[in-house]
Protein backbone atom coordinates (compact mmCIF):
# COMPACT_ATOMS: atom_id res chain seq x y z
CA UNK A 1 -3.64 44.97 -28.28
CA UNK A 2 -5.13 42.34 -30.65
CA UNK A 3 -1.73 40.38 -30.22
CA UNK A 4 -2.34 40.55 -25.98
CA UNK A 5 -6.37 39.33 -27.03
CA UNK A 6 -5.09 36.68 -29.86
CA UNK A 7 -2.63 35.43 -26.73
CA UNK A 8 -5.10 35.46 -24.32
CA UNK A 9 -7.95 33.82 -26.59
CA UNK A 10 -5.39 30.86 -27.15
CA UNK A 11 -4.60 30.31 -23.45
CA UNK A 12 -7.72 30.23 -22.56
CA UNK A 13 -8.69 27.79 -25.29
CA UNK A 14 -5.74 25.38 -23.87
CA UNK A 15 -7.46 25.57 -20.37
CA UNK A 16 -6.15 28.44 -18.75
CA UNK A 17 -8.75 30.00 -16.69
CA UNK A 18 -6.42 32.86 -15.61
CA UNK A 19 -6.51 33.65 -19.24
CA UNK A 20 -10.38 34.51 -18.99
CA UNK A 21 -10.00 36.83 -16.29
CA UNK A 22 -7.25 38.67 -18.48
CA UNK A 23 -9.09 38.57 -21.34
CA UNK A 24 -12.42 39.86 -20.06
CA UNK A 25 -11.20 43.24 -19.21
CA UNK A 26 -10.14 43.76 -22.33
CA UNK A 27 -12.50 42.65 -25.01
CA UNK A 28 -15.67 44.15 -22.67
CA UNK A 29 -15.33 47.61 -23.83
CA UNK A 30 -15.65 46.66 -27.48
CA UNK A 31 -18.25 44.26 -26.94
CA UNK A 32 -19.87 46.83 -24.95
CA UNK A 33 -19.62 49.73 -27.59
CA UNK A 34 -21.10 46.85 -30.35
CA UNK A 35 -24.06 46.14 -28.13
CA UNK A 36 -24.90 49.82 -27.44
CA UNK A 37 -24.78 50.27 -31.04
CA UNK A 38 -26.60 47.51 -32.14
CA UNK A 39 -29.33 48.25 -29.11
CA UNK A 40 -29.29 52.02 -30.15
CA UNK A 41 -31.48 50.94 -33.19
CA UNK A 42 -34.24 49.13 -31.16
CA UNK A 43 -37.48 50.46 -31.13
CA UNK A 44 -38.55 52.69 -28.26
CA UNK A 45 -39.48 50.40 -24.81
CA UNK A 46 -36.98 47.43 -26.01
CA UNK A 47 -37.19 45.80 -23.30
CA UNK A 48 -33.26 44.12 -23.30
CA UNK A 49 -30.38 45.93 -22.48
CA UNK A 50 -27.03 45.99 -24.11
CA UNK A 51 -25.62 44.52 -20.65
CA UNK A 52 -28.20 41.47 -20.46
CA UNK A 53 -27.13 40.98 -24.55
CA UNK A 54 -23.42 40.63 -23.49
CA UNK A 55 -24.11 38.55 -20.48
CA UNK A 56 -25.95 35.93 -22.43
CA UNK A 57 -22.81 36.05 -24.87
CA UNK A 58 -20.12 35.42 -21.97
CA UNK A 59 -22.25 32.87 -20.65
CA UNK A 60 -23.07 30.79 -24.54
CA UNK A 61 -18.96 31.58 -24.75
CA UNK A 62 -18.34 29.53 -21.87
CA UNK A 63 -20.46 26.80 -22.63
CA UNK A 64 -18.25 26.44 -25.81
CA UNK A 65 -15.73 24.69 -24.15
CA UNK A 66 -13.57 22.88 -26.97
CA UNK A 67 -13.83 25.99 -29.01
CA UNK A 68 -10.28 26.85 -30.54
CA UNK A 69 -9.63 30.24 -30.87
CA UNK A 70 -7.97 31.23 -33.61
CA UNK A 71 -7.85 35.54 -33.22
CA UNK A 72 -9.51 38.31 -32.39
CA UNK A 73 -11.24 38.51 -35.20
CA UNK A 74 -12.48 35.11 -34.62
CA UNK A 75 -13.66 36.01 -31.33
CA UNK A 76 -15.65 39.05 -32.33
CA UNK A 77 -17.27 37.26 -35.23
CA UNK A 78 -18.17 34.31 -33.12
CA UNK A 79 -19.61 36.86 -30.65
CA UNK A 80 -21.69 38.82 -33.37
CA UNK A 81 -23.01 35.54 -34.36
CA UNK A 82 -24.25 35.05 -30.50
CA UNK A 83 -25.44 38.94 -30.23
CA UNK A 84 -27.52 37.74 -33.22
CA UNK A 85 -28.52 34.47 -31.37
CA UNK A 86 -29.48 36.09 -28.46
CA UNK A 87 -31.48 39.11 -30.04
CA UNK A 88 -33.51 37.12 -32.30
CA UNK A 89 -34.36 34.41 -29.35
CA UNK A 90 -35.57 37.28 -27.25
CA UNK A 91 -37.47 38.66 -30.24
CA UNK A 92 -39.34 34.93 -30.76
CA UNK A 93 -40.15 34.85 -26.63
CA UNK A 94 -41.61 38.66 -27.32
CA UNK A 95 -43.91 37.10 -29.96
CA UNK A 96 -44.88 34.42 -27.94
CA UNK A 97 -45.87 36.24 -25.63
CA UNK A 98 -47.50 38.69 -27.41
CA UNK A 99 -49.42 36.21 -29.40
CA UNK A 100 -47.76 37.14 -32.64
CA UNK A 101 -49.13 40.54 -32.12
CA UNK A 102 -46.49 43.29 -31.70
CA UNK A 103 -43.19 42.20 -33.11
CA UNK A 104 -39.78 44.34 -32.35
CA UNK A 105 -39.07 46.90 -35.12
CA UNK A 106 -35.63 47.48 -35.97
CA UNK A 107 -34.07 50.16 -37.73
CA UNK A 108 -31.72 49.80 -39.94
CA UNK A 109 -29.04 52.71 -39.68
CA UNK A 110 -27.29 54.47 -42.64
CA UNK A 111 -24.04 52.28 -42.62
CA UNK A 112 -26.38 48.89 -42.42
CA UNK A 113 -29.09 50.05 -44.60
CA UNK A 114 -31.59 48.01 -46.22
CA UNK A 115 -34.20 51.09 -47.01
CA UNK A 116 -33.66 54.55 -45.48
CA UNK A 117 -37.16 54.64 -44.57
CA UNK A 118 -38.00 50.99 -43.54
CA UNK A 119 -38.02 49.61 -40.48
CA UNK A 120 -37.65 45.70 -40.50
CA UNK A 121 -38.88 42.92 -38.13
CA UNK A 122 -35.75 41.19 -36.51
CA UNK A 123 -37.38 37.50 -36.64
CA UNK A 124 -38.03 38.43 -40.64
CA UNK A 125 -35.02 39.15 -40.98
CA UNK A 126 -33.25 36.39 -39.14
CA UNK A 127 -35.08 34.04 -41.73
CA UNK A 128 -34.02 36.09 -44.42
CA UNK A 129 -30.68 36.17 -43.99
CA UNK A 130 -30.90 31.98 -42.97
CA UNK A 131 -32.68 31.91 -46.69
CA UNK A 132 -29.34 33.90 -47.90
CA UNK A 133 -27.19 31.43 -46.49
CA UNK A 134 -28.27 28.78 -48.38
CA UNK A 135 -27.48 30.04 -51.31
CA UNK A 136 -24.39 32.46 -50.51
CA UNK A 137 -22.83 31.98 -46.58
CA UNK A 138 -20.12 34.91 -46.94
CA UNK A 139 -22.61 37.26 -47.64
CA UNK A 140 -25.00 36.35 -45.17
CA UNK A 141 -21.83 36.12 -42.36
CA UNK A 142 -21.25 39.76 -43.66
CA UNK A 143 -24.73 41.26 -43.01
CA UNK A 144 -24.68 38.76 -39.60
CA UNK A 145 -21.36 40.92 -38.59
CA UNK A 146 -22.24 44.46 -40.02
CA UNK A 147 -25.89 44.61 -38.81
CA UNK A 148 -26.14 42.15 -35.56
CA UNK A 149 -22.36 42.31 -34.57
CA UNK A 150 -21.60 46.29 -35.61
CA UNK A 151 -18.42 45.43 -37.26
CA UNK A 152 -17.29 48.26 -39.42
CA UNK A 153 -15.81 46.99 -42.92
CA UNK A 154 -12.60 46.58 -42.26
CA UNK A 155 -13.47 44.44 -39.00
CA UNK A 156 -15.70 42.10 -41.21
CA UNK A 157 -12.87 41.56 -43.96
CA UNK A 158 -10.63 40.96 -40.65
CA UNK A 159 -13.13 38.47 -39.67
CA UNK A 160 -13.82 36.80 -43.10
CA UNK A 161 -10.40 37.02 -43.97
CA UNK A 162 -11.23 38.90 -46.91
CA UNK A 163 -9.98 42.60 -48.86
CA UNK A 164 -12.77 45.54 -47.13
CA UNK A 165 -13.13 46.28 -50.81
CA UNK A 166 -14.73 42.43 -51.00
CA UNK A 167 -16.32 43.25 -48.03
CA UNK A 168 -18.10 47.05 -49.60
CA UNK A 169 -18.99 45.27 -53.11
CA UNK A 170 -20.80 41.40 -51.35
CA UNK A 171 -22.09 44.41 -48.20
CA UNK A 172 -23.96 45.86 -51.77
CA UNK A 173 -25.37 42.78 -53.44
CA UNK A 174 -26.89 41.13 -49.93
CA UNK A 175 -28.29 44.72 -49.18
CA UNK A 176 -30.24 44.42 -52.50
CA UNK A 177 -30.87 41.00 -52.06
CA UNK A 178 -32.49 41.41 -48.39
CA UNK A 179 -34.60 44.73 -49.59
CA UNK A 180 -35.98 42.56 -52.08
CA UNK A 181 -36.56 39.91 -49.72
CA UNK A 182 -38.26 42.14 -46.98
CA UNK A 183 -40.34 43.95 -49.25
CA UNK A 184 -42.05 41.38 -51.27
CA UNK A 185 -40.44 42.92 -54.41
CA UNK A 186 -39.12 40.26 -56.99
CA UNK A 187 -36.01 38.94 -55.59
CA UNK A 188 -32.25 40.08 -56.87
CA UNK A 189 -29.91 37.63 -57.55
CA UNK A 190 -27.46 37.33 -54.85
């Protein structure tokens, strides 16, 4: 299968528009099952759906025209990078709206965990992980693929092109780093 999506993600990169609707069929149920699982840790009332969250990714996909696809993994990072996009842009125009008044909470679950009991503000953490890329982009790409994307560990090492064990031990540090960072507590060094 990620040979047929790899072949598929090529085609359409040369211009093959058949090559879309082949490929569309395919890589929606696992784009599906990361949105659900990403959306599954939204607060109560969040007001987008996992559907409207993968729409907006097909349609930022297709506005990347000259984009060369290199793999699957390529494709699901680039589209964890736009679930990301998309959920934090939604969470600003909540804000806005709301007057910076109620913000969306997001929990992080046991396999993306910053603090079993904390519940962190997606804008905050946007910025923190934009602050963590400054200094360290690989772990910053990992939390962007773990937490907004849902990529298990051995999907982010796929992505990164990187050993999972890499991918457990940087998954550690950025953890510590971001805990620090979203708590006020004196920072860790990444």
């Amino acid at each position: 299968m990620s040979h047929e999506i790899t072949r598929l993600l090529v085609a359409w990169s040369d211009g093959d528009r058949g090559a879309l609707d082949k490929l569309v069929p395919i890589v929606q149920p696992e784009l599906s099952r990361l949105a659900r699982r990403y959306m599954a840790r939204q607060q109560r009332g969040h007001t987008l759906q996992a559907t409207a969250v993968i729409n907006e990714v097909y349609l930022r996909l297709m506005e990347w025209r000259n984009l060369r696809w290199q793999d699957r993994a390529h494709f699901f990072g680039v589209s964890a990078q736009l679930m990301r996009r998309t959920l934090v842009d939604h969470a600003r125009r909540q804000q806005r709206r709301k007057r910076g008044g109620d913000t969306i909470a997001i929990s992080l679950d046991d396999a993306v965990l910053v603090s079993p009991e904390r519940s962190a503000d997606l804008v905050a953490v946007d910025e923190a992980l934009d602050r963590l890329a400054a200094f360290d982009l690989r772990r910053s790409r990992i939390v962007e693929l773990r937490f907004f994307g849902g990529l298990s560990v051995d999907e982010t090492a796929e992505v990164l092109k990187t050993s999972p064990r890499t991918v457990k031990r940087e998954w550690g540090l950025a953890r510590a780093w971001l805990y620090c960072e979203l708590s006020g507590k004196q920072s860790v060094d990444a």
